[in-house]
N, C-alpha and C. Protein backbone atom coordinates (compact mmCIF):
# COMPACT_ATOMS: atom_id res chain seq x y z
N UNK A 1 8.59 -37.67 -5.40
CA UNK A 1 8.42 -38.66 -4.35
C UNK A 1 8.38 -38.01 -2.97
N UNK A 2 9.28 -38.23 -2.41
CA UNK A 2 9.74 -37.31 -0.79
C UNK A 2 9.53 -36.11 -1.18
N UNK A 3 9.89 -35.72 -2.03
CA UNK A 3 10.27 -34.19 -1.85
C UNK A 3 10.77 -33.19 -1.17
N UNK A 4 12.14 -34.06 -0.33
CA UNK A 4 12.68 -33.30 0.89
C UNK A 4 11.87 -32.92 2.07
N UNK A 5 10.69 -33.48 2.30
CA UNK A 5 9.83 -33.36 3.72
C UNK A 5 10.71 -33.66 4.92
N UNK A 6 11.11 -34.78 4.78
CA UNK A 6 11.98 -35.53 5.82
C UNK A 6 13.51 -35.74 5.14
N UNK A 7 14.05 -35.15 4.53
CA UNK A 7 15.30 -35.22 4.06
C UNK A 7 16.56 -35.06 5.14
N UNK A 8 17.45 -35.80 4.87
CA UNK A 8 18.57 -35.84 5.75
C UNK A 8 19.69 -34.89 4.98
N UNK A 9 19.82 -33.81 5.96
CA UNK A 9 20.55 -32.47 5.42
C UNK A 9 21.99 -32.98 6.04
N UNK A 10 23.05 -33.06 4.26
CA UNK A 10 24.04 -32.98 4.64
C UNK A 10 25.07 -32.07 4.76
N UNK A 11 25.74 -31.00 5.80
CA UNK A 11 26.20 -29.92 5.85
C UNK A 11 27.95 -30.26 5.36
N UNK A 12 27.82 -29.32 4.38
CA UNK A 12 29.59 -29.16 3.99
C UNK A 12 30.19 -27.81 3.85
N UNK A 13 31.54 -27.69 4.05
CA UNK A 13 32.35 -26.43 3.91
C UNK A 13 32.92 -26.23 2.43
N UNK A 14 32.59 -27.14 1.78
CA UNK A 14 32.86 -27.04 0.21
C UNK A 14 32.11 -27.02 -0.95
N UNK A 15 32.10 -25.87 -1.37
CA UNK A 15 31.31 -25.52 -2.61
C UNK A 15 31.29 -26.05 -3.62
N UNK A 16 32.87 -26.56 -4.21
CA UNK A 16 32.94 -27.28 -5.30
C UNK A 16 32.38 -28.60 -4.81
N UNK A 17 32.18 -29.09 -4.51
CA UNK A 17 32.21 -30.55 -4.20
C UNK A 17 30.21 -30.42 -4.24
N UNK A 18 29.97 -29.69 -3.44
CA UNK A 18 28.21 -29.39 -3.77
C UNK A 18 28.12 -29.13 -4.97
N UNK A 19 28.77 -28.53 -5.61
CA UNK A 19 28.23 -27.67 -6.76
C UNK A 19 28.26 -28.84 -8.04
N UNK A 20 29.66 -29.86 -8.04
CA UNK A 20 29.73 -31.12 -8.54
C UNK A 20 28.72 -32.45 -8.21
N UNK A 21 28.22 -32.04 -7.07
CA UNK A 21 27.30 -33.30 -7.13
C UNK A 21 25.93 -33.21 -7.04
N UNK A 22 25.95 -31.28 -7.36
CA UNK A 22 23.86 -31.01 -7.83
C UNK A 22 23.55 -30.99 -9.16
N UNK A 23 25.17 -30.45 -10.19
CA UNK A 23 25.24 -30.39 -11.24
C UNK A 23 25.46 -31.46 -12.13
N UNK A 24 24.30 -31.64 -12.80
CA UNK A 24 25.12 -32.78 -13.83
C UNK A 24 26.19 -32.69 -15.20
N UNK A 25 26.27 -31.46 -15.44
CA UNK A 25 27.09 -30.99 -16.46
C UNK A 25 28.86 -31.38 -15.83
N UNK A 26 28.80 -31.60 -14.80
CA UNK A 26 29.99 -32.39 -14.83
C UNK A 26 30.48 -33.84 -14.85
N UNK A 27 29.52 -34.41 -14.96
CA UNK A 27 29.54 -35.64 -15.22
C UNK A 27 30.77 -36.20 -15.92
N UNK A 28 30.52 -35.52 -17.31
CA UNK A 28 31.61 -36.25 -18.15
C UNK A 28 33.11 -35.87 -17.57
N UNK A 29 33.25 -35.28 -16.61
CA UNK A 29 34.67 -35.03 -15.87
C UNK A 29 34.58 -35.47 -14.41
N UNK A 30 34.07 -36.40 -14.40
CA UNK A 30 33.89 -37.44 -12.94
C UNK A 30 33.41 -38.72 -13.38
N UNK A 31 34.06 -39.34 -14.66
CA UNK A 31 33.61 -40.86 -14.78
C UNK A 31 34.03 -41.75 -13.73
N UNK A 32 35.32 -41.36 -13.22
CA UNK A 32 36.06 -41.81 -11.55
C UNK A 32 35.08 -42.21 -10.89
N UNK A 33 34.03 -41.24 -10.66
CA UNK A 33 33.12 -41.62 -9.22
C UNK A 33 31.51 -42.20 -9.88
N UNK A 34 31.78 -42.42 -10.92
CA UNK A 34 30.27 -42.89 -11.89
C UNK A 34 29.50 -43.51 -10.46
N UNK A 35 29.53 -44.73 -9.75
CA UNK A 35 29.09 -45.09 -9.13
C UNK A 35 28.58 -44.35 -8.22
N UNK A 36 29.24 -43.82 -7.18
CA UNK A 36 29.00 -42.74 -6.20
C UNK A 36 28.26 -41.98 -6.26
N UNK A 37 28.32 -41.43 -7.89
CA UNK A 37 27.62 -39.85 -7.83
C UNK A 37 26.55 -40.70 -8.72
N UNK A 38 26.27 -42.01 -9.23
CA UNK A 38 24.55 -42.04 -9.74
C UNK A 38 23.85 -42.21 -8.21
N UNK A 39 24.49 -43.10 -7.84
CA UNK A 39 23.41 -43.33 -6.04
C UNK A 39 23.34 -41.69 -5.64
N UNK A 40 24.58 -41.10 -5.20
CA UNK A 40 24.61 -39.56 -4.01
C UNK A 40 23.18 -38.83 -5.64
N UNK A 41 23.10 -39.09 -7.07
CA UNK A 41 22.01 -37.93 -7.67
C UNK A 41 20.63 -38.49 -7.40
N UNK A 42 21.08 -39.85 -7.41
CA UNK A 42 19.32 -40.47 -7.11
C UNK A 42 18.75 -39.97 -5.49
N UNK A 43 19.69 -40.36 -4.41
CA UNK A 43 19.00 -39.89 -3.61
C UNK A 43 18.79 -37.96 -3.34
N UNK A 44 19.20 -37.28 -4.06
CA UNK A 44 19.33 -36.14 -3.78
C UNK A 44 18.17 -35.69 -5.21
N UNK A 45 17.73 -36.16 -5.64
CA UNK A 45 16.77 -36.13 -7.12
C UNK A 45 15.28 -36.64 -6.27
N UNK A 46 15.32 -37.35 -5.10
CA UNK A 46 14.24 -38.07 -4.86
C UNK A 46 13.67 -37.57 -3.75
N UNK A 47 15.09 -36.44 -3.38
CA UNK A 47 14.68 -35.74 -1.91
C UNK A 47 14.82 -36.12 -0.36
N UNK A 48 15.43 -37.89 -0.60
CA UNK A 48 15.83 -38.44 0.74
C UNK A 48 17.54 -37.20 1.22
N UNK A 49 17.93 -37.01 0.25
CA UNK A 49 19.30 -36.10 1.01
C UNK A 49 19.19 -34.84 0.06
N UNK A 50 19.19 -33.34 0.96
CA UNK A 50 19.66 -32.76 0.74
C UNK A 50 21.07 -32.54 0.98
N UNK A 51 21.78 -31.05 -0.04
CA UNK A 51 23.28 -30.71 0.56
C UNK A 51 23.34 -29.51 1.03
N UNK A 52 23.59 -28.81 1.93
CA UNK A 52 23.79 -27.60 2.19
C UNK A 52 24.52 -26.81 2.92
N UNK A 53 25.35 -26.14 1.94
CA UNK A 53 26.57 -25.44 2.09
C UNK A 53 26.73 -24.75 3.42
N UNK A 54 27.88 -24.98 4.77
CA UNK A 54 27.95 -23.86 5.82
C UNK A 54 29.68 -23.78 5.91
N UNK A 55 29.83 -22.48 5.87
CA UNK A 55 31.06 -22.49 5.75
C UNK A 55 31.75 -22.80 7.44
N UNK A 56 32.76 -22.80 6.87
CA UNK A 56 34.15 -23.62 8.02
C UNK A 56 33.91 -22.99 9.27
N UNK A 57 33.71 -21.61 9.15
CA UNK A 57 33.70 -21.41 10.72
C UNK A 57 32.56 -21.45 11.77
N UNK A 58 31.35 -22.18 11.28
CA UNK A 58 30.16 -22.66 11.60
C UNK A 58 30.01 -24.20 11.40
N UNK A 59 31.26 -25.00 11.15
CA UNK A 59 31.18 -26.73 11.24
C UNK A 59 31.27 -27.14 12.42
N UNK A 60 30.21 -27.43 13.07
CA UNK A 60 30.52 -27.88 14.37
C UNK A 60 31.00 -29.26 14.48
N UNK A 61 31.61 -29.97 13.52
CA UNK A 61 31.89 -31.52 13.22
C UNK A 61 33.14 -31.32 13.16
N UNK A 62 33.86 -30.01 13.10
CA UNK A 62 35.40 -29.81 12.96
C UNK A 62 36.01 -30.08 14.46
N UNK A 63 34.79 -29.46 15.32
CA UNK A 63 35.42 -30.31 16.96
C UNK A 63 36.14 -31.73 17.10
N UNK A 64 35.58 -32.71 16.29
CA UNK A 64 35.56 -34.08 16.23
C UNK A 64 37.02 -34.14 15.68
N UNK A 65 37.36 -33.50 14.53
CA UNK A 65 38.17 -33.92 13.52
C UNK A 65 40.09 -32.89 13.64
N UNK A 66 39.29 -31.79 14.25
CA UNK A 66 40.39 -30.87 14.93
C UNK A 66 41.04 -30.28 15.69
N UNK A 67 42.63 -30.45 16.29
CA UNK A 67 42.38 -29.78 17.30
C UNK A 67 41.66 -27.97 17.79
N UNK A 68 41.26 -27.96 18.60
CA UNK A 68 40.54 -26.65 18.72
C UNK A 68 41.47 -25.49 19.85
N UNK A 69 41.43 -23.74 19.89
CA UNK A 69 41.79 -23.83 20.79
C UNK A 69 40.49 -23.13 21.97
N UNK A 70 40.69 -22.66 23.06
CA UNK A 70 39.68 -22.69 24.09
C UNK A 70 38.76 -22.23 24.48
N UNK A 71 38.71 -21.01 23.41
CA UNK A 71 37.50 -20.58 22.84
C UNK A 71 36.68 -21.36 21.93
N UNK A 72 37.56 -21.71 21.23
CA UNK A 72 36.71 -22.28 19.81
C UNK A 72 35.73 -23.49 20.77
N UNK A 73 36.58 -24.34 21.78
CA UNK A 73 36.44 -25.42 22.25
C UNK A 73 35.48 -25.21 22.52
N UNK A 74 34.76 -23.87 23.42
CA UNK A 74 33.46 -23.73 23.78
C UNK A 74 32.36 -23.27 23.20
N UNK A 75 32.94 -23.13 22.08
CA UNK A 75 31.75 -22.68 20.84
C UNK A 75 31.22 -24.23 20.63
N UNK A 76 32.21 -25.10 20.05
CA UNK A 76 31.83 -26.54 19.91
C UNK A 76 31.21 -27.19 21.07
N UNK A 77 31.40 -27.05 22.05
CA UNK A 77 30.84 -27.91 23.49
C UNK A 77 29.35 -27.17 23.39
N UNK A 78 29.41 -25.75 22.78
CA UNK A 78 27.98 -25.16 23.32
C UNK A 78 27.16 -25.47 21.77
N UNK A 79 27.46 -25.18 20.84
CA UNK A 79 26.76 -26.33 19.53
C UNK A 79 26.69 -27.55 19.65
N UNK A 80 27.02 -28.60 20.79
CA UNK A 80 26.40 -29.60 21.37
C UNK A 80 25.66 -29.68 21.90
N UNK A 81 25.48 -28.38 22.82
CA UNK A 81 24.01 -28.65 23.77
C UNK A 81 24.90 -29.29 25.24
N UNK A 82 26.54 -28.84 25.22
CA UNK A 82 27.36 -29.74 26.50
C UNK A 82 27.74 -28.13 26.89
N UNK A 83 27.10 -28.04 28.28
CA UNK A 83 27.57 -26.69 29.18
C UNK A 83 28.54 -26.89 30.83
C-alpha cells in the first residue's frame, strides 16, 4: 500500500519493545496487548508507521519528560531549533 513514502517515524530508546512489536514470533507471549499490537502490526505492515531505534542520549523528547542539567539543556533547546 504506502509503503512507508510518507510514514510517521516513531523514535524509541528501547530495543526490546521494537524488536516485540516488528516481530511476530512473540505474539504468543503478549496475548495482554492482543489489541494494541494487531492495530500498532497493521499500521506498521501497511507502512503508515515506521519504528526506529535512537538511543537515550540522542532523545530529544527526554527534555520534555526530564529534568536536564545545563549543558544537556542546550543540546535540547538547540534540537529544537530554540537559540
Amino acid at each position: 500500500m504506502n509503503q512507508g513514502t510518507n510514514a510517521t517515524i516513531i523514535c524509541g530508546d528501547n530495543q526490546g519493545a521494537i524488536a516485540l512489536s516488528s516481530n511476530p514470533q512473540f505474539h504468543s507471549r503478549t496475548k495482554h496487548m492482543e489489541i494494541q499490537r494487531k492495530w500498532q502490526g497493521e499500521v506498521q505492515d501497511n507502512g503508515t508507521v515506521k519504528l526506529k531505534y535512537i538511543p537515550t542520549t540522542e532523545q530529544i523528547a527526554d527534555g520534555f519528560t526530564k529534568p536536564l542539567a545545563r549543558e544537556r539543556f542546550g543540546w535540547f533547546r538547540k534540537g529544537l531549533g530554540i537559540e
